[in-house]
Protein backbone atom coordinates (compact mmCIF):
# COMPACT_ATOMS: atom_id res chain seq x y z
CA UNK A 1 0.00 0.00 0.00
CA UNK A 2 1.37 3.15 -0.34
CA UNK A 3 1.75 5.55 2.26
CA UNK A 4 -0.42 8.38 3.27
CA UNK A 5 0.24 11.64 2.67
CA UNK A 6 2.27 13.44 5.26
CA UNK A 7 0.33 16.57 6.83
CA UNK A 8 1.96 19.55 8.76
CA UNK A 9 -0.22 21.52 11.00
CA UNK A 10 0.83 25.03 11.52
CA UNK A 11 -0.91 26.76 14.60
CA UNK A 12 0.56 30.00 15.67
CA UNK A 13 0.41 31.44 19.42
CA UNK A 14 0.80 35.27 20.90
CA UNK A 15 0.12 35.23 24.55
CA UNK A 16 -2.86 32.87 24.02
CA UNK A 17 -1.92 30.02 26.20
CA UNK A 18 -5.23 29.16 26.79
CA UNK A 19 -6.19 28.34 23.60
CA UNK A 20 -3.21 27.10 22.22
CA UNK A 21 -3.30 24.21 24.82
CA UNK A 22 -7.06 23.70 23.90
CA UNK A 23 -6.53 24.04 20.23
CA UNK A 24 -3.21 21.06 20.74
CA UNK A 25 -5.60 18.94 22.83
CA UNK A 26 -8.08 18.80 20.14
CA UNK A 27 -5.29 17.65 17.74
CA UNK A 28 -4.34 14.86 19.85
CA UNK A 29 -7.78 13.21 18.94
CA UNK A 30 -7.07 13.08 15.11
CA UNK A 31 -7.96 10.11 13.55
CA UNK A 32 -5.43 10.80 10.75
CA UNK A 33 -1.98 9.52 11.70
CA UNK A 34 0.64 10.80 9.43
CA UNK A 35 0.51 14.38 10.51
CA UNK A 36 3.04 16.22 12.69
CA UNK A 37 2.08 19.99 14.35
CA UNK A 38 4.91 22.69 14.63
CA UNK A 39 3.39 25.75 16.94
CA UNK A 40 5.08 28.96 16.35
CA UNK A 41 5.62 31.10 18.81
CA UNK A 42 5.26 34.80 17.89
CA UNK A 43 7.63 36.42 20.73
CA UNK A 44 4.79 35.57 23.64
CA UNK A 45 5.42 37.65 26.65
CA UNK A 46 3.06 35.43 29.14
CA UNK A 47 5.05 32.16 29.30
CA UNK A 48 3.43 30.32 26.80
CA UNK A 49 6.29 28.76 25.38
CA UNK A 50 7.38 27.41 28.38
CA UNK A 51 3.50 26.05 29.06
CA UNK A 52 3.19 24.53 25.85
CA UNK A 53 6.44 22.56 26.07
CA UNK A 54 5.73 20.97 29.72
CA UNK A 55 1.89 20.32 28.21
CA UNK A 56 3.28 18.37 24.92
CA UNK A 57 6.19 16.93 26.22
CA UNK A 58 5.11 13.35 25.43
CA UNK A 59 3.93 14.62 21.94
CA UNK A 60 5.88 14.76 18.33
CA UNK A 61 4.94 19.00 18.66
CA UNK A 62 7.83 21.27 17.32
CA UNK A 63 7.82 24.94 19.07
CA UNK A 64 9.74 27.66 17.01
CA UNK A 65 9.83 30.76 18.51
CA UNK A 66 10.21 34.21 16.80
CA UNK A 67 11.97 37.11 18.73
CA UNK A 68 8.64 39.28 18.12
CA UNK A 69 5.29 39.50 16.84
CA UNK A 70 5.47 38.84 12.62
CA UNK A 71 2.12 39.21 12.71
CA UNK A 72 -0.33 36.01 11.15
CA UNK A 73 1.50 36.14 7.87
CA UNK A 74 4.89 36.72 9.10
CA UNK A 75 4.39 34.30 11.79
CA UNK A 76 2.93 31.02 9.55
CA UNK A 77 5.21 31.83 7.16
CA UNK A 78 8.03 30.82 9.24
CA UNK A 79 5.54 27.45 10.38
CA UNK A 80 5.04 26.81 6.28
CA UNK A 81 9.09 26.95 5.70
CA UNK A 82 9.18 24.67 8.48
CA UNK A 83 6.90 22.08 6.95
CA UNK A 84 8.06 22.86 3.60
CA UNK A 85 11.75 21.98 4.29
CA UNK A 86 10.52 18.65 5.98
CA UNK A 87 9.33 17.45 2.85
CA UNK A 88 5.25 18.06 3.74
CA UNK A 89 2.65 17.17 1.12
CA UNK A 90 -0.22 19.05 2.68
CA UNK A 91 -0.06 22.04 5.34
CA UNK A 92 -3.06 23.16 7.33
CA UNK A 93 -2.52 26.91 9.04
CA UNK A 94 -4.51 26.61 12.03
CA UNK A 95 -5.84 29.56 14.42
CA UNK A 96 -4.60 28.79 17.74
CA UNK A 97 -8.61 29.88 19.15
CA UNK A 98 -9.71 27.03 17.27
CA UNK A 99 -10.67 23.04 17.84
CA UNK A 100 -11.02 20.40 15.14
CA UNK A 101 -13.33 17.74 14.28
CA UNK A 102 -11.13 14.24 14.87
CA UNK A 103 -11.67 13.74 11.01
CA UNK A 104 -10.55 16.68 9.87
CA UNK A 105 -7.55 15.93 8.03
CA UNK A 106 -9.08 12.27 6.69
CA UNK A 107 -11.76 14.89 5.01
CA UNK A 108 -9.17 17.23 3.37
CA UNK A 109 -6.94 14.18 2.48
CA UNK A 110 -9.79 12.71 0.69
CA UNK A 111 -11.12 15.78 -0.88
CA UNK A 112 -7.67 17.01 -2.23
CA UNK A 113 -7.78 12.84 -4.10
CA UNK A 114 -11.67 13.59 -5.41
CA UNK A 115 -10.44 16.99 -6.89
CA UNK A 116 -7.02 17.49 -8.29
CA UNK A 117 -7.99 20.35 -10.03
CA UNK A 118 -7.81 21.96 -6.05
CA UNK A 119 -4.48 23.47 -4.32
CA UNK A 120 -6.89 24.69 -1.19
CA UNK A 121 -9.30 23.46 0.93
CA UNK A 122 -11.16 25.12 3.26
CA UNK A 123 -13.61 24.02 6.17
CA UNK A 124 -17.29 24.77 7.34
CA UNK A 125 -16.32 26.80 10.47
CA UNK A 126 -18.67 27.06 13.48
CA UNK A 127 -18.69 29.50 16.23
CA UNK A 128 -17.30 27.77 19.64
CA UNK A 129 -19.70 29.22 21.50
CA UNK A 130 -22.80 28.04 19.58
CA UNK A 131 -21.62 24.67 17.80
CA UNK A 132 -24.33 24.42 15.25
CA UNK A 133 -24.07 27.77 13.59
CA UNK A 134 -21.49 28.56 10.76
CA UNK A 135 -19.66 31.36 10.96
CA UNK A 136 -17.49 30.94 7.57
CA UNK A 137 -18.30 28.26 4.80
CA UNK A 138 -17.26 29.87 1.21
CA UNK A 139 -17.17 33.28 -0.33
CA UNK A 140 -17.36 35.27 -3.21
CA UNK A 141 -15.73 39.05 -4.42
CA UNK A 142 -18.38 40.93 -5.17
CA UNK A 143 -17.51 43.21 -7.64
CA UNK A 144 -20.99 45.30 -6.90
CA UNK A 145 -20.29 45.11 -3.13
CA UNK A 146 -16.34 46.23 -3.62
CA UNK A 147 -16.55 43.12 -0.57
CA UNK A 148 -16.76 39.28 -0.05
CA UNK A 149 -19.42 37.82 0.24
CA UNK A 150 -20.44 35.27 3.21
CA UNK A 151 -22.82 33.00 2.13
CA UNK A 152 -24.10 31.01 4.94
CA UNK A 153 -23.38 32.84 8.17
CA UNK A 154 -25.52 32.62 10.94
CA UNK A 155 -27.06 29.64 9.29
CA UNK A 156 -27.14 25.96 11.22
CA UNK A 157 -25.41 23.50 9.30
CA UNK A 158 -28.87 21.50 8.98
CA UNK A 159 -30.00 24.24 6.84
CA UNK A 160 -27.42 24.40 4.10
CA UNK A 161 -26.71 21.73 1.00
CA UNK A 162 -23.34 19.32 1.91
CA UNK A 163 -22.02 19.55 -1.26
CA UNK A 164 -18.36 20.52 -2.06
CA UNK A 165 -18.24 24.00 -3.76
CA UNK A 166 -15.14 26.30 -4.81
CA UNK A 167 -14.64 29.36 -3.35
CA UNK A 168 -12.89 32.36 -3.74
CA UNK A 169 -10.92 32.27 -0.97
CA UNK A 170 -10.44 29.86 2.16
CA UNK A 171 -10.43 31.56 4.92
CA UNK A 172 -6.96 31.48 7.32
CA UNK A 173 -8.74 30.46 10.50
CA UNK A 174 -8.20 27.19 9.29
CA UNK A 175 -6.25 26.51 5.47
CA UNK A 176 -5.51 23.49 4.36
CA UNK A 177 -3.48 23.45 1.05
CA UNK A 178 -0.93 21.36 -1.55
CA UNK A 179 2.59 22.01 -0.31
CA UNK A 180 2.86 22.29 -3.77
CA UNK A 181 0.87 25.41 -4.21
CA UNK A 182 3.27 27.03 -1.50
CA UNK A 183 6.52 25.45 -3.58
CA UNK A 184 5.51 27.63 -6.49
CA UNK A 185 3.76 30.90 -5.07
CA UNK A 186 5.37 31.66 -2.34
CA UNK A 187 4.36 32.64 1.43
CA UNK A 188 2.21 34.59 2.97
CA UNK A 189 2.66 38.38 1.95
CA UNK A 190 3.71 40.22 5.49
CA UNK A 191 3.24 43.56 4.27
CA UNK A 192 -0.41 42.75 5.11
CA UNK A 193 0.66 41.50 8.93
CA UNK A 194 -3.13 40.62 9.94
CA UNK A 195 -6.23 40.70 7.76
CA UNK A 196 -6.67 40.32 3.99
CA UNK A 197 -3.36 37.81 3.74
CA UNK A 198 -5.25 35.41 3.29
CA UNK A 199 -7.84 35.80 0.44
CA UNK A 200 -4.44 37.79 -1.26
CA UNK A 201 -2.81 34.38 -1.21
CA UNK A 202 -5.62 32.51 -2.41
CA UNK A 203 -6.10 34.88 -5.11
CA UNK A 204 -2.55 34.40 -5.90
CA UNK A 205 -2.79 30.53 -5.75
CA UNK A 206 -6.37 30.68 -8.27
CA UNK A 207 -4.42 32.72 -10.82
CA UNK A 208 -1.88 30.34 -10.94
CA UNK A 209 -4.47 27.30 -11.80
CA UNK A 210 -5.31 25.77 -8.20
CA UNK A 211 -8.48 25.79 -7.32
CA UNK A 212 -10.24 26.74 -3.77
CA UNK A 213 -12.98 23.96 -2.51
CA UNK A 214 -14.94 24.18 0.36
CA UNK A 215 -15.31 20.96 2.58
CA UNK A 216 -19.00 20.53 4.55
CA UNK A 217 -17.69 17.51 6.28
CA UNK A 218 -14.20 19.20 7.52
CA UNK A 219 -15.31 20.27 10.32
CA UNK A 220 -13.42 23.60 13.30
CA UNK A 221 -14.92 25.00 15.87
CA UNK A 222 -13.60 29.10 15.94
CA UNK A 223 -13.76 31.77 19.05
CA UNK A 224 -14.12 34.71 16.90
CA UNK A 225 -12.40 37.48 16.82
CA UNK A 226 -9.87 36.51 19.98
CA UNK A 227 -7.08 38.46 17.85
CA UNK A 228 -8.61 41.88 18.09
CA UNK A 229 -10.54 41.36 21.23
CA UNK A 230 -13.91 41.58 19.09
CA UNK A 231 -14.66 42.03 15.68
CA UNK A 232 -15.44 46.00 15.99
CA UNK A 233 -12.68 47.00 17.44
CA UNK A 234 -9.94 49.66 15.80
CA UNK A 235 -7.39 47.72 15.89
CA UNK A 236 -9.77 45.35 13.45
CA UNK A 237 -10.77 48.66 11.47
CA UNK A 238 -7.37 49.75 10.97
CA UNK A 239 -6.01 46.68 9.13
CA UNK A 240 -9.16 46.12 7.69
CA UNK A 241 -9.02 49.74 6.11
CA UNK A 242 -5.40 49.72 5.01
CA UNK A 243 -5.26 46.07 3.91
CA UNK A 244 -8.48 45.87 1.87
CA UNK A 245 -6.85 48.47 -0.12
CA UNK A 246 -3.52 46.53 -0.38
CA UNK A 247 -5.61 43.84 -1.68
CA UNK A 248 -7.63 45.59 -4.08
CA UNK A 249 -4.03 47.23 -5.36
CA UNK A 250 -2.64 43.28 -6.28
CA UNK A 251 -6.43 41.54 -6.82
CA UNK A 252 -9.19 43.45 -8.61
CA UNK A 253 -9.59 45.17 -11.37
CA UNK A 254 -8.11 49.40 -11.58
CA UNK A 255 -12.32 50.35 -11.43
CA UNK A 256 -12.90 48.23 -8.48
CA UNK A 257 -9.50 50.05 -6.33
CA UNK A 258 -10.83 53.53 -7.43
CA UNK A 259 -14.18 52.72 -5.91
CA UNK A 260 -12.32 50.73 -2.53
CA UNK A 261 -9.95 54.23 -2.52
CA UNK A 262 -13.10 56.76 -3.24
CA UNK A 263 -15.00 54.85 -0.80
CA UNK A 264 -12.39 55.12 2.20
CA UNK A 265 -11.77 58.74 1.11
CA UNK A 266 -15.23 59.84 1.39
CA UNK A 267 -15.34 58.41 5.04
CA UNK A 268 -12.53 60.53 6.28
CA UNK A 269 -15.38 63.97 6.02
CA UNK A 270 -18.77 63.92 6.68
CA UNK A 271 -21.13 66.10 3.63
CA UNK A 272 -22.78 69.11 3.68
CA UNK A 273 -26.02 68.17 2.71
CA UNK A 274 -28.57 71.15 2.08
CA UNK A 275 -32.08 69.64 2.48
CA UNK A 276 -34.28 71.85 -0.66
CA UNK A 277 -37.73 70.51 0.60
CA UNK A 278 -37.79 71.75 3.58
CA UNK A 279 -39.94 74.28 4.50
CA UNK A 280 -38.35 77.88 5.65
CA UNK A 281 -35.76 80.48 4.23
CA UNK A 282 -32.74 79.06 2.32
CA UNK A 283 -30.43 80.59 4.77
CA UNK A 284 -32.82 78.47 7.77
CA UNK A 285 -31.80 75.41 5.22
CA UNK A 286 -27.93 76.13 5.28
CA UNK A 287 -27.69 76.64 8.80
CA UNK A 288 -29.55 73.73 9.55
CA UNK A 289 -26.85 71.62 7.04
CA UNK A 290 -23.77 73.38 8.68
CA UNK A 291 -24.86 72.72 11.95
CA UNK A 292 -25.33 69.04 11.18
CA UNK A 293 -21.95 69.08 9.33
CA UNK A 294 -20.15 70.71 12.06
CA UNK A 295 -21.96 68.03 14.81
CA UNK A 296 -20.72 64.91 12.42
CA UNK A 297 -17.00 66.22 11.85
CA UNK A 298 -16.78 66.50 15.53
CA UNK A 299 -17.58 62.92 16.28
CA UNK A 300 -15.62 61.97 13.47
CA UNK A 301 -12.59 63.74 15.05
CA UNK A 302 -13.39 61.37 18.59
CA UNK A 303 -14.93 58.35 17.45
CA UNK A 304 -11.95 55.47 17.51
CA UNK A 305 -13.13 53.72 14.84
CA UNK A 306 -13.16 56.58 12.63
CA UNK A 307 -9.06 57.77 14.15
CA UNK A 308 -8.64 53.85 12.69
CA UNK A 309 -9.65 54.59 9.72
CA UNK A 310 -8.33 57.32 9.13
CA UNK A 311 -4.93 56.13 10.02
CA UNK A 312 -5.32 53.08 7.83
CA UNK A 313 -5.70 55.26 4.66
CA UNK A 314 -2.43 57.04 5.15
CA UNK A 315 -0.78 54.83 6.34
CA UNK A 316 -2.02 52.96 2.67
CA UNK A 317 -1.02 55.99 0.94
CA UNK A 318 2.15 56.52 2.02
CA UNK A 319 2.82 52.57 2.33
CA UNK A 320 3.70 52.13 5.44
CA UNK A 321 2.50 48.23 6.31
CA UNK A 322 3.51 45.43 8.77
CA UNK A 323 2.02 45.98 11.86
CA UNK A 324 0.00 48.77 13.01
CA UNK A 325 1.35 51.79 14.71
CA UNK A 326 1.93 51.81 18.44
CA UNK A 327 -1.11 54.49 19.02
CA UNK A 328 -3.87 52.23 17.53
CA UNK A 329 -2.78 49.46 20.13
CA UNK A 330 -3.52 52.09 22.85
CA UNK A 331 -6.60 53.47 21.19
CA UNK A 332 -8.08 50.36 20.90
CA UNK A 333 -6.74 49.53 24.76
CA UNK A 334 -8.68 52.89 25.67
CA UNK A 335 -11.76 52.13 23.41
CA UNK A 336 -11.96 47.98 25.21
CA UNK A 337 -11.67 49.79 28.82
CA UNK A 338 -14.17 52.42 27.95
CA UNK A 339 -16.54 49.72 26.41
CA UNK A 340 -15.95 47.14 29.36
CA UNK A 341 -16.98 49.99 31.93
CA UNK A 342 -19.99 51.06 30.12
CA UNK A 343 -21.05 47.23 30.16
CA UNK A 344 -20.30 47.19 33.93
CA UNK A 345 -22.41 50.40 34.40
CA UNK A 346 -25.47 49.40 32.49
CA UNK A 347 -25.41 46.06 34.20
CA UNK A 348 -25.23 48.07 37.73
CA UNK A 349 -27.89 49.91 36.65
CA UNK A 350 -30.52 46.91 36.31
């Protein structure tokens, strides 16, 4: 018989001991047996290096460990080379705030044989704290949208068809691809450090001739949103702002950036809008449309979503990338605090 393909599982860890050990245990129950897991360690500050090698000591788990944060591309990149150097015929990049169905690699194994037409696989991923619902399954650019799309979110599993479908892009929470594909591509582009790096490498790898499938029956469970704290967050803006604009640069067409760019430009100032219908004096009108202008540039000016923002288009425009500047980590510090204590004060208050 001949042998199984060997799998490398990438799962990369910044002070998220927690999960990392959860994530590991959940690997321990794979069914599939020729796979080996390398964590990368993305220059932790809370011991979790340390942790993770006394919790896996019995286990074939290799630890690298980076001298700072590289960010999710920067970081799996240096998990991929790893595999890649080993001799890996499949690699699956793994969020550390993640658990896997035990079959999980016997589905992508058999998937990638069924269609060798694929270089990436993707699977159905649930939200950990409600099991049944999908959070990510497949999506589509929308060229109308300037956005992907997210079919199935929010839906139960029971509710959508089983079939295997390509997608646009699989998303990095959990990627499972050809070694191959990474062989003649290339990594992970760090400029984008967190957000977009994905669907910008699985553009890359469909313009080469690999195809993206989703998997129904591949199965991860995901807490969402554990690298920004929550999905709304500025940190989440600010990469979201900059990158999506990175992306549209190297993926879609020269209309579709000029609408992305115009679209991010017109959010930096609110407009004067001069209602015509209403009744009273033009001047009444003007006022009234000043006033309101005035009232939305001000919030503008103090929201911290909107300081993300606006930080992500220059910093997009005058190309600085990699990680984020030092004052959107403490304005999104300030923004979680504020946020936590108006929680605490509306729950005081019932």
């Amino acid at each position: 018989m001949a042998k199984a393909p060997s799998v490398w599982i990438v799962v990369l860890n910044w002070n998220g001991l927690t999960d990392t050990l959860a994530c590991l245990a959940s690997l321990r129950r794979l069914h599939y047996a020729e796979h080996r897991v390398v964590v990368v360690d993305n220059g932790s500050t809370d011991g979790s290096t340390d942790a993770i090698r006394r919790d896996s000591a019995n286990d074939a788990i290799e630890i690298i460990e980076a001298k700072s944060n590289l960010g999710y591309a920067g970081g799996n990149n240096l998990g991929i080379r790893h595999a890649l150097d080993r001799g890996a015929d499949f690699i699956l990049v793994l969020n550390n705030d993640t658990t896997v169905d035990p079959m999980l690699l016997d589905e992508f194994v058999g998937a990638a044989g069924q269609h060798p037409e694929a270089g990436c696989f993707g699977p159905w991923i649930f939200y950990m704290l409600d099991p049944e619902r999908l959070w990510f399954t497949r999506s589509d650019w929308s060229s109308e949208l300037s956005a992907f799309t997210a079919p199935g979110k929010g839906c139960l599993a029971s509710e959508l068809p089983r079939e295997t479908t390509t997608t646009d892009y699989v998303c990095g929470a959990a990627l499972f691809f050809r070694a191959g594909v990474a062989r003649q591509i290339g990594s992970l582009d760090e400029r984008f450090f967190l957000v977009y790096e994905d669907s910008d490498w699985c553009c890359r790898a469909r313009r080469a001739g690999f195809a993206c499938v989703s998997v129904p029956s591949a199965r991860v469970w995901h807490k969402v949103g554990t690298s920004f704290g929550t999905e709304a967050s500025p940190l989440r803006t600010y990469f979201s702002t900059r990158n999506k604009l990175l992306w549209a640069e190297k993926n879609a067409s020269r209309r579709e950036w000029w609408s992305i760019l115009r679209a991010a430009l017109r959010r930096l100032y609110p407009r004067l809008v001069v209602d015509r219908e209403a009744a009273g004096p033009m001047h009444k009108a003007l006022l009234w449309a000043i006033t309101d202008f005035v009232r939305e540039w001000s919030r503008k000016v103090r929201d911290p979503q909107e300081a993300a923002h606006r930080r992500g288009v220059l910093d997009y425009v005058f190309r600085r990338f990699g990680d984020c500047p030092p004052e959107i980590r403490a304005l999104t510090q300030a923004w979680s605090s504020a946020r936590e204590n108006t929680v605490q004060a509306s729950g005081l208050g019932r």
